[in-house]
Protein backbone atom coordinates (compact mmCIF):
# COMPACT_ATOMS: atom_id res chain seq x y z
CA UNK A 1 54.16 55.21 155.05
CA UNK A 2 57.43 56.41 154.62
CA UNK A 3 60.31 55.06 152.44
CA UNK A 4 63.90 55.32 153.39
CA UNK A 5 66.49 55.82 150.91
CA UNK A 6 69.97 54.89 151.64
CA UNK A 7 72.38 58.15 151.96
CA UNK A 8 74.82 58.43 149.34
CA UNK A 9 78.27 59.30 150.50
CA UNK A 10 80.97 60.58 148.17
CA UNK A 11 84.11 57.74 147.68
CA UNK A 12 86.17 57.82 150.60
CA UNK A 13 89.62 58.50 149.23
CA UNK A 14 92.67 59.30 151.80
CA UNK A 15 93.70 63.48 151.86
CA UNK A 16 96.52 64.17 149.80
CA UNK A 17 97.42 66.35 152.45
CA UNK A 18 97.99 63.71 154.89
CA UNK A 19 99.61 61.70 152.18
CA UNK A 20 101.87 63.94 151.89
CA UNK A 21 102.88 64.69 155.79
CA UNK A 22 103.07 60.96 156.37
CA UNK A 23 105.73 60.75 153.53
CA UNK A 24 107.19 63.41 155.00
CA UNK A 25 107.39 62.07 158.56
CA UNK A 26 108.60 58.63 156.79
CA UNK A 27 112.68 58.82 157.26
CA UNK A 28 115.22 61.36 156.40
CA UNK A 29 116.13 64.65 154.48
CA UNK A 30 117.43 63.27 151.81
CA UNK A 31 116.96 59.40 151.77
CA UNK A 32 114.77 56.47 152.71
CA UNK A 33 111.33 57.59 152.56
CA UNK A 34 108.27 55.97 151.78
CA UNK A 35 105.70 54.19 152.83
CA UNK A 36 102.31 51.41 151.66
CA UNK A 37 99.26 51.84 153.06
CA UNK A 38 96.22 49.19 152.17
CA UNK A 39 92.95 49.03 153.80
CA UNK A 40 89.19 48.74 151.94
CA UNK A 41 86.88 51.57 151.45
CA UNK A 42 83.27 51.73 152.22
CA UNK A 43 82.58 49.06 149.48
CA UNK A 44 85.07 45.99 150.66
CA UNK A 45 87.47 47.42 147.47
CA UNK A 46 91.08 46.58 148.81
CA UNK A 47 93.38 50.37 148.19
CA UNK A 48 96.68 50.23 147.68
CA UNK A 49 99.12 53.72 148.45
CA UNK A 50 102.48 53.65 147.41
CA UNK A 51 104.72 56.83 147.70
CA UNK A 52 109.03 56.23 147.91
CA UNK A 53 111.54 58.37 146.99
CA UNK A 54 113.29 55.70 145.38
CA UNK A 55 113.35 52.34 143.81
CA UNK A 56 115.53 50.86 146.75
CA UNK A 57 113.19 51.87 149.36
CA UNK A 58 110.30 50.56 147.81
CA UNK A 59 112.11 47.78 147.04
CA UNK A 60 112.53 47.14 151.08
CA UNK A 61 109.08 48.32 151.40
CA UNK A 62 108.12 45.67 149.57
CA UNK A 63 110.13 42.46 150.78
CA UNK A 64 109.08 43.61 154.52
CA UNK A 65 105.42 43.27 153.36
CA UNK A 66 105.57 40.09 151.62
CA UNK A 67 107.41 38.79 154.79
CA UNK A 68 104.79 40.00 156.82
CA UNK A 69 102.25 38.36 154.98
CA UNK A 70 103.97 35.21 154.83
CA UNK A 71 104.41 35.26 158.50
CA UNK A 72 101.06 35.80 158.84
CA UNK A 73 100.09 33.52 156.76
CA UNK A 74 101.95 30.70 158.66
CA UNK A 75 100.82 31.24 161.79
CA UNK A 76 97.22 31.82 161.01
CA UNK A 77 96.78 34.92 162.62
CA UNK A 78 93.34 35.86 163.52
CA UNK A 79 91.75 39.17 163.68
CA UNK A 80 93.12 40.94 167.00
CA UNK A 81 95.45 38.76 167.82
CA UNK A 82 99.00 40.26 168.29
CA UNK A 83 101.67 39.22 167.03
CA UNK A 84 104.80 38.55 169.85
């Protein structure tokens, strides 16, 4: 009889690399980027990216998230439902 071990992956953890083109796709030469990504990893942990080039813009980052969530929150989304 034969035993089967679960496979061990290595932590899933985002490619700086893209990190970095996705910043630099974000908004201009010289001002206004940035982004925040979250999602969970293989384990259910919630990640949190953050890269801005300034306070301000992660400032807005910010205040567009929580109003997301708080819209989101109101109406009671469900999982693939779209928002109009």
């Amino acid at each position: 009889m034969y035993c089967m071990v679960a496979p061990k992956f290595k932590q899933f953890e985002l490619p700086k690399k893209i990190l970095t083109q996705l910043y630099e796709l974000t908004g201009g030469p010289e001002a206004y980027k940035g982004f925040i990504i979250a999602y969970c990893d293989e384990k259910g942990t919630p990640v949190v990216y953050t890269t801005c080039d300034s306070q301000i813009t992660e400032s807005g980052l910010i205040k567009c998230m929580e109003n997301y969530l708080a819209e989101y929150t109101q109406n009671g989304y469900e999982i693939g439902q779209e928002s109009e």
